[in-house]
Protein backbone atom coordinates (compact mmCIF):
# COMPACT_ATOMS: atom_id res chain seq x y z
CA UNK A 1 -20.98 1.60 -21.58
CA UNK A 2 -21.68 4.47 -19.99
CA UNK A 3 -25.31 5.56 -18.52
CA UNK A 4 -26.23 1.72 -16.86
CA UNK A 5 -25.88 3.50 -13.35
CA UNK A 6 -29.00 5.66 -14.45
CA UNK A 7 -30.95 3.28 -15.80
CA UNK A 8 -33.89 3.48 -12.36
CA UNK A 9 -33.11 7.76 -12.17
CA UNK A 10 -33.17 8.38 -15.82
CA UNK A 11 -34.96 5.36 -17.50
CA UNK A 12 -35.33 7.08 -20.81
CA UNK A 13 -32.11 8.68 -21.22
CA UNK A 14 -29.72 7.94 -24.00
CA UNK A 15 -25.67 8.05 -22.85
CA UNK A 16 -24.07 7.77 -26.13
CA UNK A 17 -20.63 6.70 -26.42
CA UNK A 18 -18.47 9.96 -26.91
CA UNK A 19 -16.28 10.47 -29.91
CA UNK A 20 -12.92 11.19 -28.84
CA UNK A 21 -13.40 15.09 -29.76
CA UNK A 22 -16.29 15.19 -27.39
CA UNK A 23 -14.40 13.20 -24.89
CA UNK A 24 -11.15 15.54 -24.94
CA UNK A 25 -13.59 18.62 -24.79
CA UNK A 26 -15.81 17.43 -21.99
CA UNK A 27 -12.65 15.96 -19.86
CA UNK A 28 -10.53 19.41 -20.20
CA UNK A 29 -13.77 21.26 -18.92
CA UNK A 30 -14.35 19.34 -16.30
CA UNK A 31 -10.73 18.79 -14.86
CA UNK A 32 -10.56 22.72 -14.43
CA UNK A 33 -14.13 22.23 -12.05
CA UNK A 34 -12.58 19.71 -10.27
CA UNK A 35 -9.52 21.45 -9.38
CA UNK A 36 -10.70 24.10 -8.17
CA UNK A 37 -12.51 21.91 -5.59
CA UNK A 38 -9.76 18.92 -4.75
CA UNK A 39 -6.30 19.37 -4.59
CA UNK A 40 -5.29 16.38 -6.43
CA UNK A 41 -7.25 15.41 -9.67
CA UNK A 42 -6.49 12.81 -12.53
CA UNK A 43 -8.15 11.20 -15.65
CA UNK A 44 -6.58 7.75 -15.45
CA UNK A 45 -4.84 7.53 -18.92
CA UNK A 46 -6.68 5.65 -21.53
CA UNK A 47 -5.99 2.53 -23.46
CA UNK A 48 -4.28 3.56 -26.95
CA UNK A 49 -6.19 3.98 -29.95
CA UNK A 50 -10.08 3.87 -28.27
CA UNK A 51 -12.01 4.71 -31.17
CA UNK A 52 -14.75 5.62 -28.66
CA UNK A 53 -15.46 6.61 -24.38
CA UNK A 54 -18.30 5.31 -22.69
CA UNK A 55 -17.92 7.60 -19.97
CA UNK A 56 -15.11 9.78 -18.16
CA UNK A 57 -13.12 8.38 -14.93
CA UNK A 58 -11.76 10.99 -12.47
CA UNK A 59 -9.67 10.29 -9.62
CA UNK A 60 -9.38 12.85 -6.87
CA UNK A 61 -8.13 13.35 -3.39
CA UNK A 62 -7.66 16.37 -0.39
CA UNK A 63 -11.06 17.85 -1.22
CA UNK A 64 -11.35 21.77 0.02
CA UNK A 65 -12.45 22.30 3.52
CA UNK A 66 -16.37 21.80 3.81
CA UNK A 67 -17.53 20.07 0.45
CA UNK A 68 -20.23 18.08 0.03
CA UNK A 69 -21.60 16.10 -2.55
CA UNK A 70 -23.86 18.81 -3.89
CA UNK A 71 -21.66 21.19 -4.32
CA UNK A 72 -19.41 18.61 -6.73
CA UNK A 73 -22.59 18.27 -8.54
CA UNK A 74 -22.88 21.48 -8.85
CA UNK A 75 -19.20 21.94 -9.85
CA UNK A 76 -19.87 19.32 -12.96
CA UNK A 77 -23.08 21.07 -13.82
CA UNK A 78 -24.51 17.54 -13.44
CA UNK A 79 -28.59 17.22 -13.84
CA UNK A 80 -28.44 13.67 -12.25
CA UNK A 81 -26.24 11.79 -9.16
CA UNK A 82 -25.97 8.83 -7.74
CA UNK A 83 -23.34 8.44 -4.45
CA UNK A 84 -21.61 5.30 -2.67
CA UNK A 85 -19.46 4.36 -0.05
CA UNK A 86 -20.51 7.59 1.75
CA UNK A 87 -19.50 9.13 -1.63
CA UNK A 88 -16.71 8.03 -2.24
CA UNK A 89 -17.74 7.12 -5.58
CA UNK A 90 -19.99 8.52 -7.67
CA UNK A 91 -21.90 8.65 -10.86
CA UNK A 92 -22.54 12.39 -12.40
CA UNK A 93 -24.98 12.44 -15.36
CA UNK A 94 -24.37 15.34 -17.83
CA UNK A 95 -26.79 16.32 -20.30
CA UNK A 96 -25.11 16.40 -23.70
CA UNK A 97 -25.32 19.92 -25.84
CA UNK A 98 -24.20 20.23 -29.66
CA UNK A 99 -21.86 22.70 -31.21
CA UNK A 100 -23.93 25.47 -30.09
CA UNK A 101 -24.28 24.73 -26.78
CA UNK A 102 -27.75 23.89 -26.48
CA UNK A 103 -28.74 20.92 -24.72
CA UNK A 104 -29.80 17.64 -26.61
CA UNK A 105 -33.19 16.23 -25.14
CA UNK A 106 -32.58 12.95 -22.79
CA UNK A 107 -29.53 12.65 -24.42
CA UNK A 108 -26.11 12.67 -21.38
CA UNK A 109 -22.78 11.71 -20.82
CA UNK A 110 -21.62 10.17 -17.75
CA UNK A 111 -18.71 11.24 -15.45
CA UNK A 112 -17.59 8.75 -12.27
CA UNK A 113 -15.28 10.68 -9.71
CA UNK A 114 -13.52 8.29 -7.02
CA UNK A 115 -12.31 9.83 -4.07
CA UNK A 116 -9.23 8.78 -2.43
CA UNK A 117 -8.39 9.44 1.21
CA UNK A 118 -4.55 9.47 0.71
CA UNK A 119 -1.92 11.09 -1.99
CA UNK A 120 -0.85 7.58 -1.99
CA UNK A 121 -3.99 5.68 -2.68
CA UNK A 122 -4.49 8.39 -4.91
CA UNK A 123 -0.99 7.88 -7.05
CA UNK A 124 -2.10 4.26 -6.72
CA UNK A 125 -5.65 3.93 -7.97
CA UNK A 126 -4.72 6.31 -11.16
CA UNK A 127 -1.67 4.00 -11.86
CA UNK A 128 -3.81 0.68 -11.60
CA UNK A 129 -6.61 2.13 -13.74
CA UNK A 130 -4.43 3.74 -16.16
CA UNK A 131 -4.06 2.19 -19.75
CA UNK A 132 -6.91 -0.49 -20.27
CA UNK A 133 -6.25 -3.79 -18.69
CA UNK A 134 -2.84 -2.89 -17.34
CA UNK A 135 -3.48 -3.72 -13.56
CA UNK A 136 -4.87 -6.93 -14.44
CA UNK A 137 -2.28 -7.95 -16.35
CA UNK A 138 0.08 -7.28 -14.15
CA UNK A 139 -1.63 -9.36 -11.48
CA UNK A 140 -1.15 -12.18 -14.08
CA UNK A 141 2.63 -11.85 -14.09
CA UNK A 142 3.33 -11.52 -10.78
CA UNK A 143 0.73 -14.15 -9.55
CA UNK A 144 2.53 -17.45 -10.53
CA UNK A 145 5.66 -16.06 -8.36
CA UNK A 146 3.22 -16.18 -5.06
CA UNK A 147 2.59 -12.53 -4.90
CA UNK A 148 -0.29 -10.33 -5.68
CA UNK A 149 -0.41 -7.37 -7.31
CA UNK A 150 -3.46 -4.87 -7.96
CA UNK A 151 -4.95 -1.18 -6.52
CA UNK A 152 -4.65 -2.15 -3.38
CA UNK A 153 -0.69 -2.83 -3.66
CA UNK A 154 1.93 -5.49 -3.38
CA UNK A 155 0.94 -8.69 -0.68
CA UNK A 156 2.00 -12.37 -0.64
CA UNK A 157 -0.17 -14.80 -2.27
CA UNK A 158 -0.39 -17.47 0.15
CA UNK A 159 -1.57 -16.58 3.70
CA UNK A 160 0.66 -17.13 6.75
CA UNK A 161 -0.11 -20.25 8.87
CA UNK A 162 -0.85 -18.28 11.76
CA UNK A 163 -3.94 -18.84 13.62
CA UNK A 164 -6.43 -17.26 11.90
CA UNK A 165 -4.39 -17.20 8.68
CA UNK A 166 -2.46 -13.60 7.82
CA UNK A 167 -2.42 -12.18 4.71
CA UNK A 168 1.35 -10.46 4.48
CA UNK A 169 0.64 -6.79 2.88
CA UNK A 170 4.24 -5.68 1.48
CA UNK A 171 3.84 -2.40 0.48
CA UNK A 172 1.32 0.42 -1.22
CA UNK A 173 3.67 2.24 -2.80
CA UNK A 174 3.91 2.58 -6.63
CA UNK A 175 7.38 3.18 -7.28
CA UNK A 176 8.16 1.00 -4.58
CA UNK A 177 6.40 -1.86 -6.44
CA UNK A 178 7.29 -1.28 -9.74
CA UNK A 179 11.30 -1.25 -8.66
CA UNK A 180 10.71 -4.98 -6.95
CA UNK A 181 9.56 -5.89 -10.29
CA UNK A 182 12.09 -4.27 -12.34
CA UNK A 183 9.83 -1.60 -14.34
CA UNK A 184 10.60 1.74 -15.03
CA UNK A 185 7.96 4.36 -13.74
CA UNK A 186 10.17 6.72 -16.05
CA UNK A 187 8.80 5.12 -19.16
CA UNK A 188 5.47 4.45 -17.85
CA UNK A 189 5.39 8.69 -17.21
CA UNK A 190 6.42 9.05 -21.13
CA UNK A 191 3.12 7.78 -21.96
CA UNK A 192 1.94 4.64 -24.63
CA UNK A 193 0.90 5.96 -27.88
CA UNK A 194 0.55 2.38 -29.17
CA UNK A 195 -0.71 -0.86 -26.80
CA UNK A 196 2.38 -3.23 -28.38
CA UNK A 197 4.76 -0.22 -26.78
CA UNK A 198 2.66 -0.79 -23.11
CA UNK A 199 2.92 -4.71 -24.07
CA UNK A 200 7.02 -4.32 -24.61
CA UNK A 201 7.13 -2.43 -21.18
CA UNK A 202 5.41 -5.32 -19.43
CA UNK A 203 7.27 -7.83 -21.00
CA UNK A 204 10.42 -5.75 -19.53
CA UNK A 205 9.41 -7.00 -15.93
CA UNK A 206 11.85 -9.20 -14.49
CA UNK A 207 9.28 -11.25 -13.63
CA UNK A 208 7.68 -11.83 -16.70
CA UNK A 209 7.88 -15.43 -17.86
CA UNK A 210 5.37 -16.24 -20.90
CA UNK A 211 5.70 -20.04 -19.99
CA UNK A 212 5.20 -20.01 -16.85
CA UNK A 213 2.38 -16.99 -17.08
CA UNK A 214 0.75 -18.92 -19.27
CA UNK A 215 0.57 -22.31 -17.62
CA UNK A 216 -0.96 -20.31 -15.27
CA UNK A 217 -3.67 -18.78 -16.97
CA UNK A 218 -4.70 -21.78 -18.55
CA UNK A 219 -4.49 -23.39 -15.01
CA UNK A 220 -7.75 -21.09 -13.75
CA UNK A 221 -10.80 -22.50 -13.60
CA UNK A 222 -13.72 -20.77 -16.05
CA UNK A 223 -15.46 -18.94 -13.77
CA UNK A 224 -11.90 -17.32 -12.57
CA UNK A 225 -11.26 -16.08 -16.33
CA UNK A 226 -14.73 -15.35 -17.40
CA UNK A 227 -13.93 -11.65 -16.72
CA UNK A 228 -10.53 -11.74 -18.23
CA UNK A 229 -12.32 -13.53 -21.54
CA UNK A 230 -13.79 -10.12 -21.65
CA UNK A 231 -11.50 -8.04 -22.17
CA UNK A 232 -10.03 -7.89 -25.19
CA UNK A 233 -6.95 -6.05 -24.27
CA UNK A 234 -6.13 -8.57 -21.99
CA UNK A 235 -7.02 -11.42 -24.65
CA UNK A 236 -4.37 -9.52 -26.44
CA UNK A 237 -1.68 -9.39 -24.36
CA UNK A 238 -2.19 -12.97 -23.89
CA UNK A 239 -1.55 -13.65 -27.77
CA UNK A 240 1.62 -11.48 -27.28
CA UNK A 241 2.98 -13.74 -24.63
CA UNK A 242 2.09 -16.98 -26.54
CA UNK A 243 4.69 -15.56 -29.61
CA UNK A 244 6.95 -14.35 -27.12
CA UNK A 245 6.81 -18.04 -25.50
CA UNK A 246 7.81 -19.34 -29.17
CA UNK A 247 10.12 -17.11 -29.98
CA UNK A 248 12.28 -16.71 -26.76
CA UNK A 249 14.11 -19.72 -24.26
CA UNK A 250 12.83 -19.95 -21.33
CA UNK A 251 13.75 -17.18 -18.58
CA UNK A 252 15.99 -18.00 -15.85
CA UNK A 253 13.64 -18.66 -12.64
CA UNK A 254 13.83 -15.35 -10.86
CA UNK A 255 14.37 -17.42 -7.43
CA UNK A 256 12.65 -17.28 -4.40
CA UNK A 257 10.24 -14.73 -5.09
CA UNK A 258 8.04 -14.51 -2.13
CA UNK A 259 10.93 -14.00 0.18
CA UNK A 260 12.85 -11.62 -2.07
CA UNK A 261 9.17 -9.60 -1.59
CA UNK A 262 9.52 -9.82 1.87
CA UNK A 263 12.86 -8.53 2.21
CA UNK A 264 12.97 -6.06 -0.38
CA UNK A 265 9.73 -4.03 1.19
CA UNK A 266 10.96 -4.23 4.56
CA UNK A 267 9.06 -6.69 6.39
CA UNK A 268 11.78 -9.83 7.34
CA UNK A 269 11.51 -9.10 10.94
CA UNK A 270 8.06 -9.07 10.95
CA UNK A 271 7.40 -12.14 9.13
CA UNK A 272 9.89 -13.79 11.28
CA UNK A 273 8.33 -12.64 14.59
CA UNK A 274 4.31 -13.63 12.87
CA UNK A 275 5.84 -17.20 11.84
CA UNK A 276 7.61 -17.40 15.32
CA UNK A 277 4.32 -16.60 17.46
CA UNK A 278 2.34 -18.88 15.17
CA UNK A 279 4.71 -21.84 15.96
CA UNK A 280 4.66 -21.52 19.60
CA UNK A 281 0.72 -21.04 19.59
CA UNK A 282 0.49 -23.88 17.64
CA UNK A 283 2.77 -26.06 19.99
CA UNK A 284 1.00 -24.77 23.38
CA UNK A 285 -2.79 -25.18 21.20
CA UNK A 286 -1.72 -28.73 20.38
CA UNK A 287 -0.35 -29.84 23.74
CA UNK A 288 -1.94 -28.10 26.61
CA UNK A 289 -5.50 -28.00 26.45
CA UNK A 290 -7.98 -29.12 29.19
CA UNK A 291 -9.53 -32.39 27.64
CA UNK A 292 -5.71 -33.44 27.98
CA UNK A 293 -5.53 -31.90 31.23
CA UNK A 294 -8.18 -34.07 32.67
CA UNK A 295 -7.07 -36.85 30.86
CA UNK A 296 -3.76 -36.63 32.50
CA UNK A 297 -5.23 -35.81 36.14
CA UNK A 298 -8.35 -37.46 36.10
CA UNK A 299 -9.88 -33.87 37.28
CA UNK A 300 -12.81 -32.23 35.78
CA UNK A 301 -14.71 -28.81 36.07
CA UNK A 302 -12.63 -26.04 37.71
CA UNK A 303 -10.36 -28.42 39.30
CA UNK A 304 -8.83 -28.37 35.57
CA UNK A 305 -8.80 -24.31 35.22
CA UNK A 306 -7.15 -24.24 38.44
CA UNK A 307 -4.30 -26.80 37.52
CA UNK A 308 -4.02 -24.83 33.88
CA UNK A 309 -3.78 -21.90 35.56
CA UNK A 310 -0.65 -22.88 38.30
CA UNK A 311 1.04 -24.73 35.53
CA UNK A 312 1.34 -21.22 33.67
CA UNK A 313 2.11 -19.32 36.35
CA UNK A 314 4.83 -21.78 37.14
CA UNK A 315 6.04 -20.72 33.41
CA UNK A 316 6.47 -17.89 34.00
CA UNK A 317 2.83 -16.18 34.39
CA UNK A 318 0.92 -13.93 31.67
CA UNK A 319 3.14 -11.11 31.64
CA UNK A 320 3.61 -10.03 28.04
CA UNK A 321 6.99 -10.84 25.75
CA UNK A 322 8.17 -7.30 24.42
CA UNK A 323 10.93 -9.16 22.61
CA UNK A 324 10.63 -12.64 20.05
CA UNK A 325 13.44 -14.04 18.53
CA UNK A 326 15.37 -10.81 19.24
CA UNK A 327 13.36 -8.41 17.66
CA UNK A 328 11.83 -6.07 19.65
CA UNK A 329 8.04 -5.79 19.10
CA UNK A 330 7.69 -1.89 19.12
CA UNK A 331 10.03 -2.00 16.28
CA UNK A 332 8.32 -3.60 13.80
CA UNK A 333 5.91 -2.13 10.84
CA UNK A 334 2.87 -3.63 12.09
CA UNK A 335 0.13 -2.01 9.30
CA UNK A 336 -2.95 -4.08 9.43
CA UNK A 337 -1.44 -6.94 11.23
CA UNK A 338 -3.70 -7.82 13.56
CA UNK A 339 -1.87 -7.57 17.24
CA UNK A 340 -3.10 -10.42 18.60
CA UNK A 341 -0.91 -12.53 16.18
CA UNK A 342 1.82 -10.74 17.55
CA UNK A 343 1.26 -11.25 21.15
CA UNK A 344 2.98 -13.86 23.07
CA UNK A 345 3.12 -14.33 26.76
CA UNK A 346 5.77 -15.69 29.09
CA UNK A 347 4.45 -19.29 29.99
CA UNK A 348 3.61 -19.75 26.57
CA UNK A 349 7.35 -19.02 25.46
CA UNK A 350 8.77 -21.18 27.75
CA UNK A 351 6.54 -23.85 27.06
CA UNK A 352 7.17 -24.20 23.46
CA UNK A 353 10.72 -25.51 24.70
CA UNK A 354 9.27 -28.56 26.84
CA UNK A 355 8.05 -31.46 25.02
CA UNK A 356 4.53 -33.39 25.07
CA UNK A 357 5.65 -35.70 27.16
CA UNK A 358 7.55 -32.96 29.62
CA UNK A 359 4.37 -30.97 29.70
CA UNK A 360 2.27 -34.08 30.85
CA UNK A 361 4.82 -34.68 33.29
CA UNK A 362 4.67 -30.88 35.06
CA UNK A 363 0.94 -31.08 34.84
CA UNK A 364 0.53 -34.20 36.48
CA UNK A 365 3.39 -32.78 39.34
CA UNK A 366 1.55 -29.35 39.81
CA UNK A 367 -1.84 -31.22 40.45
CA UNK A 368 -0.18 -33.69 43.52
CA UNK A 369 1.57 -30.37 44.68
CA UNK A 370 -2.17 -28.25 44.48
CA UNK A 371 -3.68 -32.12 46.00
CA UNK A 372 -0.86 -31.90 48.82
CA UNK A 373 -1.80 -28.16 49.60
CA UNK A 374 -5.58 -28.75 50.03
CA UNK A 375 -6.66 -26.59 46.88
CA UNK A 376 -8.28 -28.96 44.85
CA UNK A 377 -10.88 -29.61 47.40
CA UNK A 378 -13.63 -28.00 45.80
CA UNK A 379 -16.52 -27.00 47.89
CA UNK A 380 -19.37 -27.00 44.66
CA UNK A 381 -22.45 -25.56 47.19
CA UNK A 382 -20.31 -22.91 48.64
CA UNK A 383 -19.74 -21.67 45.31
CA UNK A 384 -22.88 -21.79 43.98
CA UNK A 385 -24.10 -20.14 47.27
CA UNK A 386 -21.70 -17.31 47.22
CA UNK A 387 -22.77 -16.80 43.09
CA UNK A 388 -26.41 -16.64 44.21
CA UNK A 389 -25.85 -13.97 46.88
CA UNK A 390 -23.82 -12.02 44.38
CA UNK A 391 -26.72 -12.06 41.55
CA UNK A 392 -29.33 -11.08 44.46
CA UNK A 393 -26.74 -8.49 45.31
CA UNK A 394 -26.61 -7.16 42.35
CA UNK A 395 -30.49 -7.10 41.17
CA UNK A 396 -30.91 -5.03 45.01
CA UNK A 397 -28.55 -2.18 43.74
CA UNK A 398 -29.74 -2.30 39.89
């Protein structure tokens, strides 16, 4: 219902719910302001057969050189605003007028516009908002494959055991996505004049299994599926699937579909190289750390950093790996992957191929070779002596 972002600004307006006439008016007005201020500007396509509009949604992107939020307000001929996200979104209160153009006391209509910083996010918000429930529902069929699928684009479900955990984004493209699962964009562009027509077109997804979807569904707890339990589209769709679960075999399992994902989008070597760093991370975390150290050794204190630190230099040293498992680093499509779960260094390669027992071994050697040499003779005063000086030193020249 439109108007509940006014409710502090304009406490005794009325927003009415627009009748589609007023809706189709209002929306062709305003889409001619807002073009001649953005470059890109959509009304994400409605649901079919809406008997009513609680407000209008507008979806725009490349904004002209120099505009600011007043002037968009201006642009709408809005008598309220409200802004977030460094407006990026915001709410645009229009008062109403009858057939003569006159305006209708504390009576408005209210108009979002979302701002998008990319022609893709653009082409991707308007596609995921487009048609009623339509993005969520097609979260639901892709979900009980292991992928996720919403505004944001195509990701795998389950994280990567790296350390922290990634979450693997495939791709943000909306052809791209719809391809992988096997829906044409051409029909989508045709437009629904009827929601079983969107339902048929969903139901055309390779991936779309009403058993399995299902199962699913019901497998979510209720405070998961409160929001879906309100939205009757969606409660709909749902009812769809349940005859097409009666009516139809089951559907061949589509395989493997987290690693089709991967491949099909581009990202094998990547995932590859993030599973590959993890492991040997995991291996050196595991096996090398200093409370085995000075269990080994019998050392403590900085005697233990000192024998950590010969044993990797006798690895090989902290020089950085441009290369894992043959793929070259620089090559891959890193997005929002965090680098550090892609960096590996040279003693830490070669000691994922020793054992526990081989690493125990070489740390035990390198501390009778660092004994033998005199360097674990520690001199505790002399270093706390030479740390005072260099704190006095540095109070005199602060």
């Amino acid at each position: 219902m439109g108007g509940n972002a006014f409710k502090t600004a304009l406490p005794d307006a009325r927003f009415p719910r627009m009748a589609p006439s007023i809706y189709d008016k209002l929306k062709a007005r305003l889409l001619l302001q807002l073009q001649a201020i953005y470059e890109y500007v959509a009304v994400p396509h409605e649901a079919p057969g809406k008997a009513d509009y609680g407000d209008i949604d507008f979806v725009v992107c490349k904004p002209h050189v120099g505009l600011r939020h007043e002037d968009v307000r201006a642009a709408l001929g809005a008598a309220q605003s409200i802004s977030f996200d460094n407006n990026y979104h915001s709410n645009f209160a229009l008062q109403a007028t009858d057939h003569d153009s006159s305006l209708i006391l504390d009576t408005y209509y209210q108009v979002d516009v979302q701002v998008c910083d990319t022609l893709e996010e653009w082409d991707r918000v308007v596609f995921f908002t487009s048609y009623g429930d339509v993005g969520m529902i097609l979260g639901l069929i892709a979900r009980p494959h292991g992928i996720v699928v919403g505004r944001s684009g195509i990701k795998l479900a389950n994280p990567l055991p790296t350390l922290p955990p990634v979450t693997l984004h495939l791709s943000q493209s909306v052809r791209l996505i719809m391809d992988f699962l096997g829906l044409s964009m051409d029909r989508w562009k045709q437009g629904f004049f009827a929601e079983e027509d969107i339902f048929l077109w969903l139901a055309s997804s390779r991936l779309y299994n009403p058993h399995r979807m299902l199962r699913h569904e019901e497998s979510l707890s209720r405070g998961k599926t409160k929001a879906a339990e309100d939205r009757p589209m969606y409660q709909r769709f749902l009812n769809f699937s349940r005859s097409q679960a009666i009516a139809t075999t089951r559907r061949m399992d589509p395989g493997n579909v987290p690693s089709d994902a991967v491949d099909f989008f581009g990202k094998r070597a990547l995932y590859t190289v993030l599973l590959r760093v993890a492991e040997i991370k995991s291996h050196v975390k595991t096996n090398f750390t200093g409370v085995l150290v000075t269990k080994w050794t019998g050392l403590e204190g900085m005697l233990v950093h000192l024998t950590m630190k010969e044993v990797r230099q006798q690895l090989g040293g902290d020089e950085l790996l441009t290369m894992v498992s043959g793929i070259p680093l620089d090559s891959l499509p890193v997005g929002d992957v965090n680098t550090v779960h892609l960096t590996l260094r040279v003693w830490e390669s070669t000691m994922y191929g020793l054992s526990a027992d081989e690493i125990k071994q070489m740390a035990v050697r390198v501390k009778g070779e660092l004994e033998a040499e005199g360097k674990l003779k520690y001199d505790w005063r002399a270093a706390k002596q030479k740390k005072a000086e260099g704190t006095e030193q540095k109070q005199v020249q602060s």
